[in-house]
Each structure stands twice: as C-alpha cells, then as structure tokens.
C-alpha atoms as a PDB file:
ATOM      1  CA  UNK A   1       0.136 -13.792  19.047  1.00  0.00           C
ATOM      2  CA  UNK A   2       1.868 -15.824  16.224  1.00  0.00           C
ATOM      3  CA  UNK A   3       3.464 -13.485  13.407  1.00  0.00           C
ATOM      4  CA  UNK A   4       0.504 -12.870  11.022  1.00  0.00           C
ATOM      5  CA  UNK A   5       1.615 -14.595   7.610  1.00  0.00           C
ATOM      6  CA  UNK A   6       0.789 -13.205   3.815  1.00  0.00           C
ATOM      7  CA  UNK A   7      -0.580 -16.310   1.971  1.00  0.00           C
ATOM      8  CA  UNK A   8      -1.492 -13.731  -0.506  1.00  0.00           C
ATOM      9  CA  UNK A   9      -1.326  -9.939  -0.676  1.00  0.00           C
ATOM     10  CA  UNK A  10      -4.883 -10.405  -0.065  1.00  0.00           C
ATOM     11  CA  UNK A  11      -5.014 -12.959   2.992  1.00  0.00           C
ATOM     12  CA  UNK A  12      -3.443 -13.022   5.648  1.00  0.00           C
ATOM     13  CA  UNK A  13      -3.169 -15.851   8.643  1.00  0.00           C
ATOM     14  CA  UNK A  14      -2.518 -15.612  12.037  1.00  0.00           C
ATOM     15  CA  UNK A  15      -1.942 -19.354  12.599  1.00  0.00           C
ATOM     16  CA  UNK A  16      -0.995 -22.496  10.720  1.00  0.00           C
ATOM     17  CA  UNK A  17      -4.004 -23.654   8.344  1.00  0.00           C
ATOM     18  CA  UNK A  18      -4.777 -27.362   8.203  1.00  0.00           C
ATOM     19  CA  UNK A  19      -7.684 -28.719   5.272  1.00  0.00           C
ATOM     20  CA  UNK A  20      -8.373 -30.441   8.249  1.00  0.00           C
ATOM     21  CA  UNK A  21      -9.747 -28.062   9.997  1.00  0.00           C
ATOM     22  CA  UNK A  22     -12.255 -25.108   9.788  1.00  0.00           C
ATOM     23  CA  UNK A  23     -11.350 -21.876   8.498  1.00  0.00           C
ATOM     24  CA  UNK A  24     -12.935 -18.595   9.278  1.00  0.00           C
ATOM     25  CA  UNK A  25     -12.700 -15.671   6.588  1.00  0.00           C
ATOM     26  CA  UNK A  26     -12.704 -12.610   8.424  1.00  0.00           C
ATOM     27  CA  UNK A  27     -13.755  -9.414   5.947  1.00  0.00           C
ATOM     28  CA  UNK A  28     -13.447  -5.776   7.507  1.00  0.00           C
ATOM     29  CA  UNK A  29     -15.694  -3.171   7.973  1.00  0.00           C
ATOM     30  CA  UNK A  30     -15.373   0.072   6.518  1.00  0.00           C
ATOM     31  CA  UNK A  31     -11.551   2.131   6.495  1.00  0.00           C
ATOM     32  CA  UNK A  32      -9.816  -0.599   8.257  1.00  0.00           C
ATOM     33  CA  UNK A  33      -7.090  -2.955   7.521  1.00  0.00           C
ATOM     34  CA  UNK A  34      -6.522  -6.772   8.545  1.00  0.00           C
ATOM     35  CA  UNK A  35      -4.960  -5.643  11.729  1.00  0.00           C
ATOM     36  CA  UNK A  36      -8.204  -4.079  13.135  1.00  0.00           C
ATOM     37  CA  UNK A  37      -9.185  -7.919  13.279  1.00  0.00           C
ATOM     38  CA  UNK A  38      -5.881  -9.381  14.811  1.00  0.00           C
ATOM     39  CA  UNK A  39      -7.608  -9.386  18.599  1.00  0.00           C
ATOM     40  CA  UNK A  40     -10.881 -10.415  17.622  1.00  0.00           C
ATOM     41  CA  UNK A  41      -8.990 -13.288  15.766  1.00  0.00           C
ATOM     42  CA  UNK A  42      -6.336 -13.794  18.849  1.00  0.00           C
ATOM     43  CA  UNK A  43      -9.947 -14.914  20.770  1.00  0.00           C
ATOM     44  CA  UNK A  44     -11.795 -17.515  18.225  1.00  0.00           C
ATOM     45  CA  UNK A  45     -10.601 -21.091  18.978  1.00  0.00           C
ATOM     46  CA  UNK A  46     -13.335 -23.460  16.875  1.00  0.00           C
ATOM     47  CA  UNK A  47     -11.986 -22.071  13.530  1.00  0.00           C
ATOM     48  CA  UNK A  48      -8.312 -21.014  11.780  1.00  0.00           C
ATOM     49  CA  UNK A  49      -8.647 -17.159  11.156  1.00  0.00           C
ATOM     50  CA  UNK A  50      -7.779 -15.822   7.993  1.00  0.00           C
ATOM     51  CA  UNK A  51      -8.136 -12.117   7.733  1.00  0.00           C
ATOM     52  CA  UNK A  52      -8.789 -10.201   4.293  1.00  0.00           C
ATOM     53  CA  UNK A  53      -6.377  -7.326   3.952  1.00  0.00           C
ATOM     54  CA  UNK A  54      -8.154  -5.200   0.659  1.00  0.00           C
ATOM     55  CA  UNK A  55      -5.677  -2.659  -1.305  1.00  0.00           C
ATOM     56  CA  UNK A  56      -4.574   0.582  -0.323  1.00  0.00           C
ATOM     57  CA  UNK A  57      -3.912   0.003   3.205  1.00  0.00           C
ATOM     58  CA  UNK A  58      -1.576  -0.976   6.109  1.00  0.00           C
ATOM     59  CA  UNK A  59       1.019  -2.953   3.994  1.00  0.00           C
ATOM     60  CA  UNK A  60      -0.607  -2.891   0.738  1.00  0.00           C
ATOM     61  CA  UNK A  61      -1.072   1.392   0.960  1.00  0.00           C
ATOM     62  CA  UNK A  62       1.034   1.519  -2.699  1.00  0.00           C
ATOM     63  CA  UNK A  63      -1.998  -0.490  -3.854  1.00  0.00           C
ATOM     64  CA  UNK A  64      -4.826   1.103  -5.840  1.00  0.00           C
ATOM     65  CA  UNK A  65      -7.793   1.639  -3.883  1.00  0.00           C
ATOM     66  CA  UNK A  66     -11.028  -0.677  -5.131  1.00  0.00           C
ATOM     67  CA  UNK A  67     -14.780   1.423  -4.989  1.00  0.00           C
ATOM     68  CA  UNK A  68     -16.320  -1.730  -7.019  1.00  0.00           C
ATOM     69  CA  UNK A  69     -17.686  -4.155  -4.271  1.00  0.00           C
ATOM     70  CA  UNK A  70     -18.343  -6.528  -6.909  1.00  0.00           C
ATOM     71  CA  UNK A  71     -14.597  -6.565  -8.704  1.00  0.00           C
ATOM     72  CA  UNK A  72     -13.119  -7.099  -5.351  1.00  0.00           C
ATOM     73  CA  UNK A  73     -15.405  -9.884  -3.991  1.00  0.00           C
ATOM     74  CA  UNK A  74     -14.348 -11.867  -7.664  1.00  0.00           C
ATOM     75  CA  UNK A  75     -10.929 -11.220  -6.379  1.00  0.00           C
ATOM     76  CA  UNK A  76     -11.017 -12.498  -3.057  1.00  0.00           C
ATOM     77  CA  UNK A  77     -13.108 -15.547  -4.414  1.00  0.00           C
ATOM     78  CA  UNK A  78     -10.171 -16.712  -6.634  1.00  0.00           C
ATOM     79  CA  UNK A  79      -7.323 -15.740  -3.940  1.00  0.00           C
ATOM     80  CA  UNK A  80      -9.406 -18.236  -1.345  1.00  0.00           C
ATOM     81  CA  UNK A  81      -9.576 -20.859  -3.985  1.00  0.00           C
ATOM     82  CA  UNK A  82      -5.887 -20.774  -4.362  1.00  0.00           C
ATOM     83  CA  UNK A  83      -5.150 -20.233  -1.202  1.00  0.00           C
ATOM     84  CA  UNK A  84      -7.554 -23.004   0.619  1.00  0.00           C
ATOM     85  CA  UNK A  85      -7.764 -25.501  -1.735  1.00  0.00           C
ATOM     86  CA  UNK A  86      -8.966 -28.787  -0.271  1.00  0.00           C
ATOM     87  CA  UNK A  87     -10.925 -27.407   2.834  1.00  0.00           C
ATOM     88  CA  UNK A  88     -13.769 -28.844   3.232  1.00  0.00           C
ATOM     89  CA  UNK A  89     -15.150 -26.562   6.359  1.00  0.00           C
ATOM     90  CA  UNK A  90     -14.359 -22.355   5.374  1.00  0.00           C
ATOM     91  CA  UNK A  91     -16.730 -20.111   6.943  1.00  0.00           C
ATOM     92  CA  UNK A  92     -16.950 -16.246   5.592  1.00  0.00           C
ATOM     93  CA  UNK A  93     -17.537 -13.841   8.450  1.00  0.00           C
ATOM     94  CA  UNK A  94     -17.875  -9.880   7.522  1.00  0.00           C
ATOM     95  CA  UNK A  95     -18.438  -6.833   9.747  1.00  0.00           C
ATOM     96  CA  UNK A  96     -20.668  -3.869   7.639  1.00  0.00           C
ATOM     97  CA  UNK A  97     -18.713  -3.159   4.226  1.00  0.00           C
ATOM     98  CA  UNK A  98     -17.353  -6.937   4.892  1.00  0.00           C
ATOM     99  CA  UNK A  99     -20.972  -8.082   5.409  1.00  0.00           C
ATOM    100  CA  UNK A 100     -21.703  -7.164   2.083  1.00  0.00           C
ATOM    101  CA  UNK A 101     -18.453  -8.279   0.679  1.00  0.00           C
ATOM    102  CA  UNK A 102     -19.461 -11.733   2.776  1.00  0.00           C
ATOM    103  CA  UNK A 103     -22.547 -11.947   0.982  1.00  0.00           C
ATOM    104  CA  UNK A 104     -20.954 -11.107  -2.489  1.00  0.00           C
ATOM    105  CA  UNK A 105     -18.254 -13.958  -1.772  1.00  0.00           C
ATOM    106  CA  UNK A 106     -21.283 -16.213  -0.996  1.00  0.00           C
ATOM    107  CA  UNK A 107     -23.144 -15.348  -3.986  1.00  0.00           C
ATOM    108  CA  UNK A 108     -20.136 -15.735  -6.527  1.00  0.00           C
ATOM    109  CA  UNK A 109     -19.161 -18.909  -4.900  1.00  0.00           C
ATOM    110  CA  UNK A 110     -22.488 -20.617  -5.597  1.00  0.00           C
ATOM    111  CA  UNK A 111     -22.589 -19.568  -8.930  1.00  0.00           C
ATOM    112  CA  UNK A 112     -19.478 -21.240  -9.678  1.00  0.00           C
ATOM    113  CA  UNK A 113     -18.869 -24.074 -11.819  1.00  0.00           C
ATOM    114  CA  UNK A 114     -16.698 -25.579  -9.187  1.00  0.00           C
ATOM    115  CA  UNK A 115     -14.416 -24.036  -6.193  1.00  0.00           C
ATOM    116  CA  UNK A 116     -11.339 -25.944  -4.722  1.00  0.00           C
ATOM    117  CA  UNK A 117     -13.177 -25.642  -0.960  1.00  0.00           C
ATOM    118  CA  UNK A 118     -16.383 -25.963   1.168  1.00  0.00           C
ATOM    119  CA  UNK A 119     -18.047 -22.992   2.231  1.00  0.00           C
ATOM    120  CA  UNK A 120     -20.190 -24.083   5.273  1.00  0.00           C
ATOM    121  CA  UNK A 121     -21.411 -20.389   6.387  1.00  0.00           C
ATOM    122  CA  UNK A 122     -21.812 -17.509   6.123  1.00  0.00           C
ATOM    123  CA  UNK A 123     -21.891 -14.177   9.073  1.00  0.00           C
ATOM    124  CA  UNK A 124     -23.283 -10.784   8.838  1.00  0.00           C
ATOM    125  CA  UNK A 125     -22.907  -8.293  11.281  1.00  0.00           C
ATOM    126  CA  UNK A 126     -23.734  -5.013  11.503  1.00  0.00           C
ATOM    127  CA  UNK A 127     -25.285  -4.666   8.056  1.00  0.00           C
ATOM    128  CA  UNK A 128     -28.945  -4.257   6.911  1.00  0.00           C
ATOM    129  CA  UNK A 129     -29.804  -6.572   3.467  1.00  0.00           C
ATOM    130  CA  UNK A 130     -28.907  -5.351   0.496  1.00  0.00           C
ATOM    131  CA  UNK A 131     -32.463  -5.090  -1.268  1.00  0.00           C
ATOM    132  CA  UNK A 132     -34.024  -3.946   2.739  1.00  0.00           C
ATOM    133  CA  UNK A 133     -31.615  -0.924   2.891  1.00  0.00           C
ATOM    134  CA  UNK A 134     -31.098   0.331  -0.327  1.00  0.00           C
ATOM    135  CA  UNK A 135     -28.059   1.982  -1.584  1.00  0.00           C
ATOM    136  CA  UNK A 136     -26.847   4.120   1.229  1.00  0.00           C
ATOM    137  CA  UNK A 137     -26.561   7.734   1.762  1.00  0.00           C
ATOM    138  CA  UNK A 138     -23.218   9.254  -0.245  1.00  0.00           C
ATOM    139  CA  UNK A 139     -21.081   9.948   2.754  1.00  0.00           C
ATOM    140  CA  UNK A 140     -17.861   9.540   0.512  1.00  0.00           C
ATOM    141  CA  UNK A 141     -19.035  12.715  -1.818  1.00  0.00           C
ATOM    142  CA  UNK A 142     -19.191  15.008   1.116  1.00  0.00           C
ATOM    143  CA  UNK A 143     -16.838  17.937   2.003  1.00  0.00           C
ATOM    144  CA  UNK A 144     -14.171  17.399   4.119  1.00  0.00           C
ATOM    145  CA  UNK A 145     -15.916  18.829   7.831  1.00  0.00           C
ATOM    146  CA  UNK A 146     -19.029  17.284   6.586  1.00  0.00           C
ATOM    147  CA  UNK A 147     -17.649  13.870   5.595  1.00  0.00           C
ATOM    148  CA  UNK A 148     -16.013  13.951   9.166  1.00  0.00           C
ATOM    149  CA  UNK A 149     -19.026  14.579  10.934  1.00  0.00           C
ATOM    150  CA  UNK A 150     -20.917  11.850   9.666  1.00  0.00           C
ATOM    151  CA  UNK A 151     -17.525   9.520  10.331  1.00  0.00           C
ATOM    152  CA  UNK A 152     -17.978  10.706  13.939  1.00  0.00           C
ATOM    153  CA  UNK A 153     -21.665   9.763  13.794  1.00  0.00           C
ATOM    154  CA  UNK A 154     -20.848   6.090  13.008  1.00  0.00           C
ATOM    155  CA  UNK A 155     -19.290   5.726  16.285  1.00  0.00           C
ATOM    156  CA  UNK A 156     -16.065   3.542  16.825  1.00  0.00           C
ATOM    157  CA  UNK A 157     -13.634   5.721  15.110  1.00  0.00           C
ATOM    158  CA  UNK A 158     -10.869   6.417  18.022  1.00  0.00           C
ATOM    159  CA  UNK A 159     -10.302  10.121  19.230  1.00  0.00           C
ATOM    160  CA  UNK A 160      -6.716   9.801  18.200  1.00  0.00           C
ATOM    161  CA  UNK A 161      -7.959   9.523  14.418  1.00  0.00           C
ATOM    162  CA  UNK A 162     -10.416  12.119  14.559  1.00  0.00           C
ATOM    163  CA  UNK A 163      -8.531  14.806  16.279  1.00  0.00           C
ATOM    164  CA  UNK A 164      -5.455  14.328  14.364  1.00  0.00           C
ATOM    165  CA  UNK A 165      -5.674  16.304  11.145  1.00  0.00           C
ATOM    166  CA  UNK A 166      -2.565  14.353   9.888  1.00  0.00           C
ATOM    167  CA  UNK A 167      -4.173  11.083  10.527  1.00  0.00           C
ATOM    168  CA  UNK A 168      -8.063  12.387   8.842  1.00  0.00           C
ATOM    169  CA  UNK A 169      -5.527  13.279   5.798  1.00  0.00           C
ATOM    170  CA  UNK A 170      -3.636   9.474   6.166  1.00  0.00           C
ATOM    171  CA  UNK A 171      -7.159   7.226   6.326  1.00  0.00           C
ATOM    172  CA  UNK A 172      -9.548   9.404   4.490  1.00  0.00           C
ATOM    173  CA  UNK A 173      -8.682   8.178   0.657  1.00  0.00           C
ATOM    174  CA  UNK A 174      -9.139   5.129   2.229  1.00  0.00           C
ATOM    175  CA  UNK A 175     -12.615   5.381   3.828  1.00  0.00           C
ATOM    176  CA  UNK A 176     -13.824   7.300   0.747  1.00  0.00           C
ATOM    177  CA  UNK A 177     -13.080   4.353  -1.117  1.00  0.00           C
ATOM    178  CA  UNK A 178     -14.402   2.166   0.979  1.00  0.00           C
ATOM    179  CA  UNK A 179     -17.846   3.570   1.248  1.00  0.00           C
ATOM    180  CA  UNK A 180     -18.191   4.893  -2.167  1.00  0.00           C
ATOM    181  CA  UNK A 181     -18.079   0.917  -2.405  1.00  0.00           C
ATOM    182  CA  UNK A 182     -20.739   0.426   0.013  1.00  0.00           C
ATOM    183  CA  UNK A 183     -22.511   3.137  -1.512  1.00  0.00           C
ATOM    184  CA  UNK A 184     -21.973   2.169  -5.275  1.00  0.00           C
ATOM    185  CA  UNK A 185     -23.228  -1.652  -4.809  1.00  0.00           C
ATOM    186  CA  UNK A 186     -26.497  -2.195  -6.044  1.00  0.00           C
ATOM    187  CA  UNK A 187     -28.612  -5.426  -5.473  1.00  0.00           C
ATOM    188  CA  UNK A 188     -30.029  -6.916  -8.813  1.00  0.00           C
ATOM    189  CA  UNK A 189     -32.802  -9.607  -7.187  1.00  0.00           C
ATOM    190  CA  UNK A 190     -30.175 -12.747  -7.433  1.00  0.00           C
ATOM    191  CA  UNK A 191     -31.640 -15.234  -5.979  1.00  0.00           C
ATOM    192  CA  UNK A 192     -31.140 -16.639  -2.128  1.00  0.00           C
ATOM    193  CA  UNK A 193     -28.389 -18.767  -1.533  1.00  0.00           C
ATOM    194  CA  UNK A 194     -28.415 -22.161  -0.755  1.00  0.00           C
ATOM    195  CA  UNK A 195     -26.027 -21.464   2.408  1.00  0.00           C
ATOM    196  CA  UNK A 196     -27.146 -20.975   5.873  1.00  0.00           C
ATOM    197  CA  UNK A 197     -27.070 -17.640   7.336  1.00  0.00           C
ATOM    198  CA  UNK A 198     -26.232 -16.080  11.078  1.00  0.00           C
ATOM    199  CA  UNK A 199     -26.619 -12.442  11.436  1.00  0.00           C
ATOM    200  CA  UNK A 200     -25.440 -10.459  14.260  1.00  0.00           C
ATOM    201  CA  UNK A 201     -26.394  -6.839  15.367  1.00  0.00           C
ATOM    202  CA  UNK A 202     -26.020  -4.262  17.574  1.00  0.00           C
ATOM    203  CA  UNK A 203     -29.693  -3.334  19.205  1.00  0.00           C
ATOM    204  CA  UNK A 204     -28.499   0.684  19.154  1.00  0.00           C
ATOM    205  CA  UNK A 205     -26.956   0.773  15.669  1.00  0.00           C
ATOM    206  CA  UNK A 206     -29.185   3.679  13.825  1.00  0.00           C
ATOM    207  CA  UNK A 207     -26.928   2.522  10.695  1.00  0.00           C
ATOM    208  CA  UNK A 208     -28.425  -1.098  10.308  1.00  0.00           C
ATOM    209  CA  UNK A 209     -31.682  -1.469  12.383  1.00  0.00           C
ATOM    210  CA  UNK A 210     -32.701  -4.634  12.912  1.00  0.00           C
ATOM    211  CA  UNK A 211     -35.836  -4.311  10.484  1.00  0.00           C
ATOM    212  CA  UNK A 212     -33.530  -4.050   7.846  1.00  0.00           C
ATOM    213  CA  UNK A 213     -30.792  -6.934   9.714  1.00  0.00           C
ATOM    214  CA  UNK A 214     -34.023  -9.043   9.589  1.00  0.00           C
ATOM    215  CA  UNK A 215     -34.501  -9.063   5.716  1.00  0.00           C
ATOM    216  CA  UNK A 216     -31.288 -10.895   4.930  1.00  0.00           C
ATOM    217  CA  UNK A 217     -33.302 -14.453   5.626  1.00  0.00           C
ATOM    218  CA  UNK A 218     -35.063 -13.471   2.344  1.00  0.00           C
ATOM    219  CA  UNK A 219     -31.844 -14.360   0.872  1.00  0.00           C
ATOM    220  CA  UNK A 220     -31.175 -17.896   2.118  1.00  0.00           C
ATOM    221  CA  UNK A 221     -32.542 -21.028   1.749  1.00  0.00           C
ATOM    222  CA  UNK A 222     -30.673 -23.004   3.918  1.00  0.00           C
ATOM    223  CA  UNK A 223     -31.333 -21.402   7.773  1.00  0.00           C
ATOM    224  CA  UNK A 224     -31.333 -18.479   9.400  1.00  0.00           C
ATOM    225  CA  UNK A 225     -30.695 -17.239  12.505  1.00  0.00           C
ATOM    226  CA  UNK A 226     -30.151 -13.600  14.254  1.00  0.00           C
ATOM    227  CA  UNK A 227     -28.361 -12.522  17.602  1.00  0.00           C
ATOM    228  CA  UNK A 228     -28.879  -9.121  19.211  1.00  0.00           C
ATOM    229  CA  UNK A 229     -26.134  -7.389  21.228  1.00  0.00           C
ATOM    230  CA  UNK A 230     -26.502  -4.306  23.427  1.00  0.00           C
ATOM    231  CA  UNK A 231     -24.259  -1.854  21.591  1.00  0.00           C
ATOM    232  CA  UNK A 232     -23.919   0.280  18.488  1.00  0.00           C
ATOM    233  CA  UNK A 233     -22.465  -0.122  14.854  1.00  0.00           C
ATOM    234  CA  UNK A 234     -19.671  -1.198  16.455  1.00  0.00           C
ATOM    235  CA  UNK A 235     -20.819  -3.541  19.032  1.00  0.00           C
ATOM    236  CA  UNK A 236     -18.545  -5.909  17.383  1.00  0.00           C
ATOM    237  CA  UNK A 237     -15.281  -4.852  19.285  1.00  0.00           C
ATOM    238  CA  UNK A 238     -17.388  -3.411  22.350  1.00  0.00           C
ATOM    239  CA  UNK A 239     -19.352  -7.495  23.080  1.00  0.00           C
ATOM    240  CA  UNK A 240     -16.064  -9.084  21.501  1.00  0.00           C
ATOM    241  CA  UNK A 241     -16.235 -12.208  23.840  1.00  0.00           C
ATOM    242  CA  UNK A 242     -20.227 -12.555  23.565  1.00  0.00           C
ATOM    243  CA  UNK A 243     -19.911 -12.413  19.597  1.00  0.00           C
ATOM    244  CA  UNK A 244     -17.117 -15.283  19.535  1.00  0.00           C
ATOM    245  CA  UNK A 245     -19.153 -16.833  21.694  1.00  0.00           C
ATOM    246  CA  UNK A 246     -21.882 -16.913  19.043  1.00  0.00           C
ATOM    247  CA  UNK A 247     -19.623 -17.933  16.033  1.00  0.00           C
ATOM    248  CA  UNK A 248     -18.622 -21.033  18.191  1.00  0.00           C
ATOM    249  CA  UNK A 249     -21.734 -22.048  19.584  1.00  0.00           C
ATOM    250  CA  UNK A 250     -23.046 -21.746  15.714  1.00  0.00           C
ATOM    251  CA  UNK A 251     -20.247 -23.531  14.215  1.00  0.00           C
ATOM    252  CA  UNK A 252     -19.885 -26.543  16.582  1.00  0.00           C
ATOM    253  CA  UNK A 253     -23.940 -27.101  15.566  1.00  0.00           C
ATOM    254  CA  UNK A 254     -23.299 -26.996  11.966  1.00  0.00           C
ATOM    255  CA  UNK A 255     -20.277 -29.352  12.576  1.00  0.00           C
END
C-alpha cells in the first residue's frame, strides 16, 4: 500500500489523484478513523480513494470532537473543493454516520452557487433515510455498561476494543461524539437531489432495515438503485469484495 498522504487535515489519499480521473470520497461510519477504510480502499481500482479523516481521532486526536453533522459536512464540502478542484468525475461513498454525512455533502453541494468539481454519485450503505428512520435512539447519553452494551449490539466492534477497559476509555469520547451526531441530525423536508443514488445494505442489519434503506429514492431525482448483502450493520467489511464489486459495476455504467 502507497503511504497514505494528508491533502488536508481532513482528507487523506492513498494514491496519486489525477482531474483526469474519478475520485471516490470515502466517509466513515461511526467511532472510526480514515484507517478503518485503508483495505477497503487498497481493493477499489475504477476510482482514486480519498478517505475523510473527521477530528478527534487517529492523527487528528488533539482535535475537538464535532456532534453537529451539519457543521462538519460544510467543512468537508469546502476542503473537497480545495482539494479537487477541476475533477470532473468525484463520487461520495459513506458507510452509516458517513451515509448521512454523504447525503449532507450531496445536499450542500447542490445548493451551491458553484463548486470547483463534478459530483457524479452518490453511495449509502448501511443507513436507513433520514425522514424513514427518524432521529435515532440516544445511545451516546447512556451510562457507561449501558452505552457498551448497545456498542456490542451493533456488531463489528473487535473483542480487543470491547474487552479492554483502557481501549473503551481511549475510543469512547470519540463514539459519543460521533453518534450524538447521528443522533442530533434532524431532516427538515429539503428537497431530493438531482444526483443519482446507489444504496447498499446488509439483509440482517436490525439498525437500518431495508424498509427504511428503501426510502432514500424519495430523495433523488436522478436514479436509484439498491443492493442487498447477506450480513449485518457491518456487512461492509464482512462482503468487502462483493461491495467493490458493486461500486465498479455502478460507476463504469454511469461513465
């Protein structure tokens, strides 16, 4: 793997970018940093990966935390229209919390009087709609055992986190943060976007069922499709190679 490069504190890259060629915006889920991504990345070859790294983690942990999904999504907007100005193919792709943050990016960027790239489209996984789901419950308020608990109940947190008390003590600020965020967001009726939408989700995920996966094409107006993956919130990392797959097969039709 090449040495992952800061083009911001907020992006990093894993390869070379070219305006010549596509870009993929990779936003993380919940409690994790850019490097929870650097496989996943390692694996897509029909797009440049650029990974969002969000404060208060990995190598930005002296950075404040952020619990306002909408503050940070402004942010990233303006660090990808420094940072990729003249690409004309930059697709977002976002993983629950990043879903949202996806579809936040999205929305600000049409609103825009004018960005310095192309967004082509735009990936949800593991993440009900925003006006099908609701604000969700307030996991980040809970006592410590309790808050844990419903951590474990997500699925995909490794036993090496959750048995080490040092570690629980290390990420939790960060998680809090992270879903008080998700938590916090509330969707005011914008209306759909005029970018085409692929949403991806795992068929045992009790945390975004597919009712509520299905509801996002209420917010497009520019396609929809959805893909299905055996697996549960985190069927992301479990069906890595059938996911890619997906992103590829999606992109090279768009192209």
């Amino acid at each position: 793997m090449a040495s992952p490069k800061m083009l911001s504190p907020w992006l990093i890259s894993l390869s070379e970018l070219r305006d010549d060629e596509p870009v993929i915006v990779l936003l993380p889920h919940a409690g994790a940093g850019a490097s929870s991504y650097f496989r996943f990345a390692q694996q897509i070859t029909t797009a440049r990966p650029l990974i969002v790294q969000l404060p208060g983690r990995e190598n930005r942990m002296n950075a404040p935390l952020m619990t306002d999904l909408r503050a940070c999504a402004g942010t990233i907007l303006a660090e990808l229209n420094r940072c990729l100005a003249g690409h004309r193919e930059v697709l977002l792709f976002g993983h629950s919390l990043g879903a949202l943050m996806a579809y936040e990016v999205a929305r600000r960027y049409c609103e825009a009087a004018q960005a310095s790239f192309t967004l082509r489209h735009v990936f949800l996984s593991g993440r009900g709609a925003p006006h099908a789901q609701g604000r969700l419950s307030a996991i980040h308020d809970l006592p410590d055992a309790q808050f844990w608990e419903e951590v474990r109940s997500l699925g995909g947190m490794p036993d090496a986190l959750l048995s080490s008390p040092e570690l629980k003590q290390l990420v939790a600020p960060i998680l809090r943060a992270d879903l008080q965020m998700n938590h916090d967001y509330a969707f005011a009726g914008e209306a759909p976007l005029p970018l085409p939408f692929t949403v991806l989700y795992g068929k045992q995920d009790h945390c975004a069922p597919q009712a509520d996966v299905a509801r996002w094409q209420d917010l497009t107006t520019a396609g929809y499709a959805s893909h299905g993956f055996d697996g549960d919130h985190f069927f992301l990392f479990s069906r890595q190679s059938d996911v890619i797959q997906v992103l590829g097969a999606t992109h090279a039709l768009a192209v």
